[in-house]
Protein backbone atom coordinates (compact mmCIF):
# COMPACT_ATOMS: atom_id res chain seq x y z
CA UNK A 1 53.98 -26.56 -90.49
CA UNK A 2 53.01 -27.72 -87.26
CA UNK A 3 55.11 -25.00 -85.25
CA UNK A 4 53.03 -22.45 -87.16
CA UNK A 5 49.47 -24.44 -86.15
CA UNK A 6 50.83 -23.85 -82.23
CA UNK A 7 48.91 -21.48 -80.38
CA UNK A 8 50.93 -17.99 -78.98
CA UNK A 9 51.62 -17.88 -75.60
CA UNK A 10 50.82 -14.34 -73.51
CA UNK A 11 52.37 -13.64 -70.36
CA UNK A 12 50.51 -10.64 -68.17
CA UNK A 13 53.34 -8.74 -66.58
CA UNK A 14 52.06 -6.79 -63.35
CA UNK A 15 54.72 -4.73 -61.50
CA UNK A 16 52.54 -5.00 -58.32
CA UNK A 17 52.31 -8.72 -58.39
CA UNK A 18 55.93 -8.19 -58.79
CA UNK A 19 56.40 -6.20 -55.81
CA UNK A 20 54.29 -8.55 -53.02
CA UNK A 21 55.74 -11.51 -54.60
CA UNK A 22 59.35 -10.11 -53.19
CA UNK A 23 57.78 -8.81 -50.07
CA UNK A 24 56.42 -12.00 -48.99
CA UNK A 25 59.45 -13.90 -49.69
CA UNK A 26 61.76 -11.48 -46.96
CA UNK A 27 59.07 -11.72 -44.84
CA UNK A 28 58.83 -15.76 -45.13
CA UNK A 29 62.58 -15.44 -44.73
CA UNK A 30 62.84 -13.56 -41.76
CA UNK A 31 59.77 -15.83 -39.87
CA UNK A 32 62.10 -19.03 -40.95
CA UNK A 33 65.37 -16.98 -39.21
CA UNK A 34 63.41 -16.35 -36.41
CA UNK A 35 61.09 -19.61 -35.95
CA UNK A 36 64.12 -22.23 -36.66
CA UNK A 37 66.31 -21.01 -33.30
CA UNK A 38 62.94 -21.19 -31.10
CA UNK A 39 61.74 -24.64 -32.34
CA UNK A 40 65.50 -25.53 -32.07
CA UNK A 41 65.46 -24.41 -28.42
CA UNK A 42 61.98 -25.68 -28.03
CA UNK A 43 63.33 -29.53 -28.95
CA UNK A 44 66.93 -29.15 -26.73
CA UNK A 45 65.64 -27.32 -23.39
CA UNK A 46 62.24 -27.63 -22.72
CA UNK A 47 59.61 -30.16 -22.23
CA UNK A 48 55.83 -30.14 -22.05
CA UNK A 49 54.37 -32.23 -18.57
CA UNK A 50 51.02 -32.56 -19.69
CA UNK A 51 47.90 -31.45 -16.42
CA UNK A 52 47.64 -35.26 -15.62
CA UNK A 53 51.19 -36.47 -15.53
CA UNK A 54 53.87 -35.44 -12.54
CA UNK A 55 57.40 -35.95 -13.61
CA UNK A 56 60.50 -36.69 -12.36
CA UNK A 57 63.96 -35.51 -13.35
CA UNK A 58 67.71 -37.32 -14.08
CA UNK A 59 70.37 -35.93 -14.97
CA UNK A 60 73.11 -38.29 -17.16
CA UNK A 61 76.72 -36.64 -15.83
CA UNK A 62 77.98 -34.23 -13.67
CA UNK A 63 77.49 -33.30 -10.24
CA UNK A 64 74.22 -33.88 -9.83
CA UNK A 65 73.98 -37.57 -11.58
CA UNK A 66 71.11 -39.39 -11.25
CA UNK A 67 67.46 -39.16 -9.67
CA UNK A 68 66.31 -35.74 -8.67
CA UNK A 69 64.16 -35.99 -5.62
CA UNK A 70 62.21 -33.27 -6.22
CA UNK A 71 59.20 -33.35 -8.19
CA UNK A 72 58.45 -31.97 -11.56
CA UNK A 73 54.94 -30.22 -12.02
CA UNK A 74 53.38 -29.58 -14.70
CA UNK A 75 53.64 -27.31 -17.47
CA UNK A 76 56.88 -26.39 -19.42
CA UNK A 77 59.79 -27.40 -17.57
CA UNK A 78 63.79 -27.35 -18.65
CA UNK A 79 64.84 -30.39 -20.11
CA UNK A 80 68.82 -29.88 -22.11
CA UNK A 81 68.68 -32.48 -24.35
CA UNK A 82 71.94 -34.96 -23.87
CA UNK A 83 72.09 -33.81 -20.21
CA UNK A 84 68.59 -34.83 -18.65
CA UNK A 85 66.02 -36.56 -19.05
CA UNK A 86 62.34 -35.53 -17.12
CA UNK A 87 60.20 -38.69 -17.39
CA UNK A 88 56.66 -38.61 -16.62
CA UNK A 89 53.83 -40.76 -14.71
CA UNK A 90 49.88 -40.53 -14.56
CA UNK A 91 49.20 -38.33 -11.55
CA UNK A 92 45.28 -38.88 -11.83
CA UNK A 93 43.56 -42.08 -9.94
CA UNK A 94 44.84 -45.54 -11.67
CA UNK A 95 42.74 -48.67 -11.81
CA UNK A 96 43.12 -51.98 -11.95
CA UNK A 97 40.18 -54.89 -12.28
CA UNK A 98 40.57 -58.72 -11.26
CA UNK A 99 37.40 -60.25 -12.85
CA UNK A 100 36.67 -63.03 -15.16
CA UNK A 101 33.72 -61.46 -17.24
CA UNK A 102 34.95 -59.25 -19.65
CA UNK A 103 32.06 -57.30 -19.81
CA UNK A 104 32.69 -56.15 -15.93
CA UNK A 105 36.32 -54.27 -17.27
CA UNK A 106 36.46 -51.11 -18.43
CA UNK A 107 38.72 -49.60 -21.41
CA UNK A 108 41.96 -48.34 -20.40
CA UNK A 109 42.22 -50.19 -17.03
CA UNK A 110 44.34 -53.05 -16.44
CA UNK A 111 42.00 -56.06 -15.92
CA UNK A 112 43.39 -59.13 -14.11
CA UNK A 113 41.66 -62.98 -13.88
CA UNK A 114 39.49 -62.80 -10.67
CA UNK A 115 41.50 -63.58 -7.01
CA UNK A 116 40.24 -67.40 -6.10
CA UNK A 117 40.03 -67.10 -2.34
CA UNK A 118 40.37 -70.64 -0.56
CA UNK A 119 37.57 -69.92 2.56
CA UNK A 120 38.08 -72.00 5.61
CA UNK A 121 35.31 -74.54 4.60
CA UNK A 122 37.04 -75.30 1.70
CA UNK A 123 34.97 -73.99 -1.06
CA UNK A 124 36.92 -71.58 -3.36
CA UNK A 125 35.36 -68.48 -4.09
CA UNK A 126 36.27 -66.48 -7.24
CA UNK A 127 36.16 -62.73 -5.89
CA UNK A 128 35.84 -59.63 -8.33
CA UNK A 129 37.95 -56.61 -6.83
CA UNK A 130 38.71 -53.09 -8.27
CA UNK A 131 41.76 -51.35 -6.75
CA UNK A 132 41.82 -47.42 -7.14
CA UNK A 133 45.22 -45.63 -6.13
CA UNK A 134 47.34 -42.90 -7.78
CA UNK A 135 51.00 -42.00 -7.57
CA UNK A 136 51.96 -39.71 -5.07
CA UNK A 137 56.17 -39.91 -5.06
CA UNK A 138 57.36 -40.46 -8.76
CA UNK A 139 60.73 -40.94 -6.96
CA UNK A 140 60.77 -43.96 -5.48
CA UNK A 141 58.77 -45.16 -8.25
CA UNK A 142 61.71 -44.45 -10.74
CA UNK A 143 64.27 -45.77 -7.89
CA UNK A 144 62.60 -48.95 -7.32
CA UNK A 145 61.00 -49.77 -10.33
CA UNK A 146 62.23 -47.55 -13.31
CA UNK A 147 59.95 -45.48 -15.52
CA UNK A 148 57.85 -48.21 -16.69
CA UNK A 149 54.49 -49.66 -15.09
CA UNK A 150 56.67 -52.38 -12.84
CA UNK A 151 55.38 -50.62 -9.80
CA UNK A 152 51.54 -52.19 -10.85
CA UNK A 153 52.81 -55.58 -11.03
CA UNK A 154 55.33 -55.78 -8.20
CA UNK A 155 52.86 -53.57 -5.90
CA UNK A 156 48.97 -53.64 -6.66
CA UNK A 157 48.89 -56.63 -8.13
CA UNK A 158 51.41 -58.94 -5.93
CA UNK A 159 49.97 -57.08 -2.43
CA UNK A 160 45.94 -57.20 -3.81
CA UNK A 161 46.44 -60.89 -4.36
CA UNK A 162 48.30 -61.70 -1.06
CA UNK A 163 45.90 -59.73 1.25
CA UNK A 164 42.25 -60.42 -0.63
CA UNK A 165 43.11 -64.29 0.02
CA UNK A 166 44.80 -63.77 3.51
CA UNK A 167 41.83 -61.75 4.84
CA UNK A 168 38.69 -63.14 3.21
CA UNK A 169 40.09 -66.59 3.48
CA UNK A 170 39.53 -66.52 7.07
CA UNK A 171 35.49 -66.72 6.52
CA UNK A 172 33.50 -69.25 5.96
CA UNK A 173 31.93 -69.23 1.72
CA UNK A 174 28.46 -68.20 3.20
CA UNK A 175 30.20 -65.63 5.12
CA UNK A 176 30.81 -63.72 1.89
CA UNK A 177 27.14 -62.44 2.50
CA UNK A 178 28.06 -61.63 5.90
CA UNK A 179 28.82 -58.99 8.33
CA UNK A 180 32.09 -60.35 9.20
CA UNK A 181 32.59 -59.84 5.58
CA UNK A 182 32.84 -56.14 6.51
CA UNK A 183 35.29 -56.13 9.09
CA UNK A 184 37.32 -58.28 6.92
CA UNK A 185 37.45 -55.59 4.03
CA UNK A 186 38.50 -52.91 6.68
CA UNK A 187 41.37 -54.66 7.59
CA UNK A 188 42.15 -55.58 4.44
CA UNK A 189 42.15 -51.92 3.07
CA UNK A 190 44.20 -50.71 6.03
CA UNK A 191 47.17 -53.41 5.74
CA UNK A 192 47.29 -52.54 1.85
CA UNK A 193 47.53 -48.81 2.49
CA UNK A 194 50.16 -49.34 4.91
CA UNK A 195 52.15 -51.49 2.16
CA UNK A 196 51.63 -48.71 -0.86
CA UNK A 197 53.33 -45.84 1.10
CA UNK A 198 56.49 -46.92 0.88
CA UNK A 199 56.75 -47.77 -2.20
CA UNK A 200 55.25 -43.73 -3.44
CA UNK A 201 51.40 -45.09 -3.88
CA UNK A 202 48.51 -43.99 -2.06
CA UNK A 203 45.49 -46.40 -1.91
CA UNK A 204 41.92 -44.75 -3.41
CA UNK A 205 39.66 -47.87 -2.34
CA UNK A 206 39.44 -51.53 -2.48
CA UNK A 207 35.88 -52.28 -4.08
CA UNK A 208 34.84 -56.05 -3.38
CA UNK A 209 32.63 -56.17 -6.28
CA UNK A 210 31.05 -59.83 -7.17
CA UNK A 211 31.30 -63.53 -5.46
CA UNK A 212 31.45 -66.56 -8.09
CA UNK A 213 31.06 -70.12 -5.78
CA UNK A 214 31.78 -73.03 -7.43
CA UNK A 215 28.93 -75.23 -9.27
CA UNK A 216 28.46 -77.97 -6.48
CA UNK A 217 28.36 -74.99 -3.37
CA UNK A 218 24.97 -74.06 -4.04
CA UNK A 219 23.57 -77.96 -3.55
CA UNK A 220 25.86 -78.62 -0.68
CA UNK A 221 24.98 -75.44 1.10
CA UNK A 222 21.16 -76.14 0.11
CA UNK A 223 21.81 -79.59 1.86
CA UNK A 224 23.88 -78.49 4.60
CA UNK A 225 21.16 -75.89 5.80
CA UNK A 226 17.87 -78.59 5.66
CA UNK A 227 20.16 -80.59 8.24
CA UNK A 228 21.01 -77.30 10.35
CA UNK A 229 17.60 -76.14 10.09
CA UNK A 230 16.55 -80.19 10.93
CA UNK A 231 19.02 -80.15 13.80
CA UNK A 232 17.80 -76.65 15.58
CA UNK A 233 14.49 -77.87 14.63
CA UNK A 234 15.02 -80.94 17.00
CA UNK A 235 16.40 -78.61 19.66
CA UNK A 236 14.04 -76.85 19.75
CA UNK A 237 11.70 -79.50 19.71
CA UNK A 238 13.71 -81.58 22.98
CA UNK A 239 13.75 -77.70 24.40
CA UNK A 240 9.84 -77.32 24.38
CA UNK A 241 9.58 -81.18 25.20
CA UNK A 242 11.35 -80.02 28.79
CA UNK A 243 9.10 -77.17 29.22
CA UNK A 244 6.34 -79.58 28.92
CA UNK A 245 7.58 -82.12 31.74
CA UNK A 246 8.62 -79.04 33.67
CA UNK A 247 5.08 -77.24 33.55
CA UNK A 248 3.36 -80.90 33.58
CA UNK A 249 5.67 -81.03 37.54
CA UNK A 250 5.12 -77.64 38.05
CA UNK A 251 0.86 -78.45 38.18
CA UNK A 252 1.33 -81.97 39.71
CA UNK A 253 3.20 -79.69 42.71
CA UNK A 254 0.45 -76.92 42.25
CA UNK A 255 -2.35 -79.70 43.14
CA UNK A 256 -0.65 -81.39 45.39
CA UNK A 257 -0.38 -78.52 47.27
CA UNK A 258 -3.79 -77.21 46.78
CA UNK A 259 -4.94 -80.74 48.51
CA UNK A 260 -2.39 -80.28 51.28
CA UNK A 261 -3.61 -76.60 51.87
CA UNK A 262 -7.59 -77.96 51.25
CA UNK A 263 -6.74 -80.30 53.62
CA UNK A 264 -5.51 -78.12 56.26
CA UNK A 265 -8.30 -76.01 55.83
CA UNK A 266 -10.85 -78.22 56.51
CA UNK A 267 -9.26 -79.35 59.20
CA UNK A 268 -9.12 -75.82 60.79
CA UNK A 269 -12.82 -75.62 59.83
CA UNK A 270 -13.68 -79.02 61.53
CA UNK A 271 -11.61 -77.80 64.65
CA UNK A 272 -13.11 -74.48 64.34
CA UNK A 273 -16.92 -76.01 64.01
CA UNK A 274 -16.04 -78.45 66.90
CA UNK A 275 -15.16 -75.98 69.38
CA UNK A 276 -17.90 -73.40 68.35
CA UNK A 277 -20.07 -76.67 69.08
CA UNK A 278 -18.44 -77.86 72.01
CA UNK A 279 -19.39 -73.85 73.47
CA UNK A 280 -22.47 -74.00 72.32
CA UNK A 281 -23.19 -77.20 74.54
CA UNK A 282 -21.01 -75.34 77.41
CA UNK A 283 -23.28 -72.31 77.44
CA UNK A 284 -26.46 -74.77 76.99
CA UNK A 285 -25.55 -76.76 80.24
CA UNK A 286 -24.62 -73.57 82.11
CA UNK A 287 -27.72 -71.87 81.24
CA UNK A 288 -29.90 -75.05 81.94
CA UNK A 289 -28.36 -75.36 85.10
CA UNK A 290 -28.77 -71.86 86.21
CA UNK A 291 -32.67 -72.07 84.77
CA UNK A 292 -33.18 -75.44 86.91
CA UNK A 293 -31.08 -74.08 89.67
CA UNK A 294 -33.40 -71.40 89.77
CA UNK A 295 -36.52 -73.17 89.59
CA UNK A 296 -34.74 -75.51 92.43
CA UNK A 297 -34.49 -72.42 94.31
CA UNK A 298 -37.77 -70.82 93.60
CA UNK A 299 -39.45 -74.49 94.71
CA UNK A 300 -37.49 -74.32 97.73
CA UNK A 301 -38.68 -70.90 98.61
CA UNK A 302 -42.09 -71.41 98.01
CA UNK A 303 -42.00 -74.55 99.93
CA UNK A 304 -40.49 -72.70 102.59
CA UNK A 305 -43.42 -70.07 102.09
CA UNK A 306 -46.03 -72.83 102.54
CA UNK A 307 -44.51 -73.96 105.37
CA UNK A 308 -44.56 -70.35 107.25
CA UNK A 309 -47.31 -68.12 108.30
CA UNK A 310 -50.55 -68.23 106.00
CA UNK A 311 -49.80 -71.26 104.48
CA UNK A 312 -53.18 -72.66 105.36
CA UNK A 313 -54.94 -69.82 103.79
CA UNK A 314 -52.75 -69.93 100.78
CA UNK A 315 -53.52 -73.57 100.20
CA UNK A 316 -57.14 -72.99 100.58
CA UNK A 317 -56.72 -70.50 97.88
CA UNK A 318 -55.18 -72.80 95.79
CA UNK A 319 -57.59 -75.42 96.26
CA UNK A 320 -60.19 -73.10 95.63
CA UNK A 321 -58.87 -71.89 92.51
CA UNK A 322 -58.86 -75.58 91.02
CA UNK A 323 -62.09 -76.21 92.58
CA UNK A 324 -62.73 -73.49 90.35
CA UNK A 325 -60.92 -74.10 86.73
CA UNK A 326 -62.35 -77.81 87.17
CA UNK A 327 -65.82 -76.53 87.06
CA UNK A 328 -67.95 -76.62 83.29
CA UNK A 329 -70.39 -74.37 83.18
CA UNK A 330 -71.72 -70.77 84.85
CA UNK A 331 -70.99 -70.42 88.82
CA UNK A 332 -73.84 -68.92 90.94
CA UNK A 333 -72.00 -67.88 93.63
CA UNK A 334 -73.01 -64.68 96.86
CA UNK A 335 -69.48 -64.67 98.18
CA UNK A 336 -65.70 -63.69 96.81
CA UNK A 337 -63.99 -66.33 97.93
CA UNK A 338 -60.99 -64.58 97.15
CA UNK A 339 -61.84 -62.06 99.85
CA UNK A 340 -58.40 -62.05 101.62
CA UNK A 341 -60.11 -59.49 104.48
CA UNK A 342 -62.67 -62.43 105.34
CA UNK A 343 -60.40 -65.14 105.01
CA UNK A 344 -58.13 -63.56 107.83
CA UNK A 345 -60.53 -63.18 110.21
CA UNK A 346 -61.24 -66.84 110.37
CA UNK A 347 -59.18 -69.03 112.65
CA UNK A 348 -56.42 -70.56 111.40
CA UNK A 349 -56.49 -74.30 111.46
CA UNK A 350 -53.90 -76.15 114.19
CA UNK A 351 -51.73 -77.98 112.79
C-alpha cells in the first residue's frame, strides 16, 4: 500500500550532457598527467627566494659539501630536494631598538631594555639607541652563526652595548646635551662599522634617540650649578674688585703726575716771567742811562757854549726872556729886545 502511495521517479536523459560530461573528464585527466610531474618537480628542484631575502646555498654530500660561497639572488633558483638546501636571510635594512618605553618600539623590530651608560661623574644615564644595518654576506653569517638570527645577538646587540657605554661613558651626564656628545657618536659609529664587516653586516646608522637621568640628577645638577654660577659669580666679582684698585692707582699716578707736570710748569713760567722782568729792568737802566747820559752831555755842551763866544749875549737873552714870562699884565714896549742885529753891535762886556 505504501509502495503504491510513492511518487515515480523521472530521469531526463540528454545525449549532449552525455557527451561534455566524458569530454571534461579526459580533459581533467590529461591536466592531472600533466600538472602532477610539474608540481612534483616544482617541490624537488626549485625554490622561490622571495625580492627581500638573499640566500645562501649547502649542499649535504658529494664533492661540493657544505657552504657555497656564492650568493643566491632572488627569484627561482635550483634546489634538489635531499641534496641541498638554499636557506634564506632578510636582505632589506634590519632594526633593532634599546628603549624602556614601549610605546618608543615599533612592530616587527627587535626592541631591547635601554643601554645604562655609567658617565664619568657617576650618574647613570639610561640611553635610547636604534641600530639600522642589513646583511650584506649571507656566508659568513651561515659559517659563523648558522641560519638563525644568532648573528643579532652575538653582533648588534653584544658590540651596541660595549661601544654606546665605552664612548658616551667618557662624558660627563650634562654632557649628553653637549657638543662633545657629537664627536662621541662619530666615533662610536665608525668603531661599530669596522666590527660588522667581518662578520657579513654593514652598519645603516646609530640613532642616539632619548636620555633618561636618574631621579636625584636633576636636584644635584640644579644645586651644583647655583654654586658654579656662585663661584664664577665671585670671580668675577674679585676680577672687577682688581680693576677697581688698578684704575683707583692708575688716577692716583695720573694726578700725581699732573701736579709734578703743574709744578714744572709754573716753575718754567716763574723762570720765564723772572727773566722777561729781569730784561725789562736791563733795558730800563740802559735806556735811563743813555737818556741821562745824554742830558749829561747836552748840559756839558751847553755849558761849554756859555762859556765860549756870545755867551754874554746869550745870557742876556735868557734873562730877558724871564724878565719877560715873570711879567702879569700887557708890555708897552718901542724896542725888540730880541733884535740879535742890535745886540751885536754893542760891546761885549769884559769879563
Amino acid at each position: 500500500m505504501m509502495e503504491s502511495l510513492k511518487s515515480p521517479r523521472f530521469r531526463v536523459q540528454f545525449p549532449f550532457l552525455q557527451k561534455a560530461r566524458g569530454r571534461i573528464g579526459k580533459l581533467a585527466l590529461r591536466l592531472l598527467l600533466v600538472l602532477v610531474p610539474l608540481f612534483f618537480l616544482r617541490a624537488c628542484f626549485v625554490t622561490y627566494v622571495p625580492p627581500d631575502a638573499i640566500g645562501v646555498r649547502q649542499v649535504s654530500y658529494g664533492m661540493g659539501k657544505g657552504l657555497q660561497k656564492r650568493t643566491v639572488a632572488s627569484g627561482y633558483q635550483r634546489e634538489i630536494a635531499g641534496y641541498e638546501k638554499v636557506h634564506t636571510f632578510p636582505r632589506d635594512i634590519q632594526v633593532v631598538e634599546f628603549t624602556n618605553t614601549s610605546s618608543e618600539a615599533t612592530a616587527g623590530h627587535r626592541q631591547m631594555p635601554a643601554i645604562k651608560v655609567p658617565t664619568v661623574d657617576g650618574y647613570p644615564v639610561d640611553v635610547d639607541v636604534t641600530v639600522l644595518y642589513r646583511i650584506k654576506d649571507p656566508y659568513k653569517i651561515a659559517s659563523k652563526f648558522g641560519f638563525s638570527k644568532g648573528y643579532e645577538e652575538s653582533v648588534v646587540i653584544r658590540f651596541t652595548d660595549f661601544l654606546v657605554k665605552r664612548y658616551l661613558g667618557e662624558l660627563r651626564a650634562e654632557q649628553f646635551y653637549h657638543e662633545a656628545r657629537l664627536d662621541r657618536v662619530r666615533a662610536l659609529k665608525a668603531d661599530l662599522t669596522q666590527r660588522m664587516v667581518p662578520n657579513g653586516l654593514v652598519l645603516t646608522d646609530v640613532l642616539i634617540r632619548q636620555y633618561d637621568y636618574p631621579p636625584t640628577f636633576q636636584a644635584l645638577t640644579e644645586q651644583k650649578k647655583i654654586q658654579d654660577q656662585s663661584v664664577l659669580a665671585n670671580r668675577e666679582l674679585a676680577k672687577q674688585a682688581e680693576v677697581q684698585t688698578r684704575l683707583n692707582q692708575v688716577m692716583a699716578e695720573g694726578q700725581n703726575l699732573i701736579r709734578v707736570k703743574t709744578s714744572e710748569f709754573n716753575a718754567q713760567i716763574t723762570e720765564i716771567n723772572a727773566r722777561k722782568d729781569l730784561y725789562e729792568r736791563q733795558k730800563r737802566a740802559e735806556a735811563d742811562l743813555l737818556i741821562k747820559s745824554a742830558e749829561a752831555n747836552g748840559t756839558e755842551q751847553l755849558n761849554r757854549a756859555l762859556e765860549g763866544a756870545g755867551s754874554a749875549k746869550l745870557l742876556k737873552l735868557r734873562r730877558g726872556l724871564a724878565l719877560l714870562n715873570a711879567i702879569k699884565g700887557p708890555i708897552y714896549i718901542s724896542e725888540d729886545p730880541t733884535d740879535l742885529g742890535k745886540l751885536s753891535s754893542e760891546r761885549p762886556e769884559k769879563q
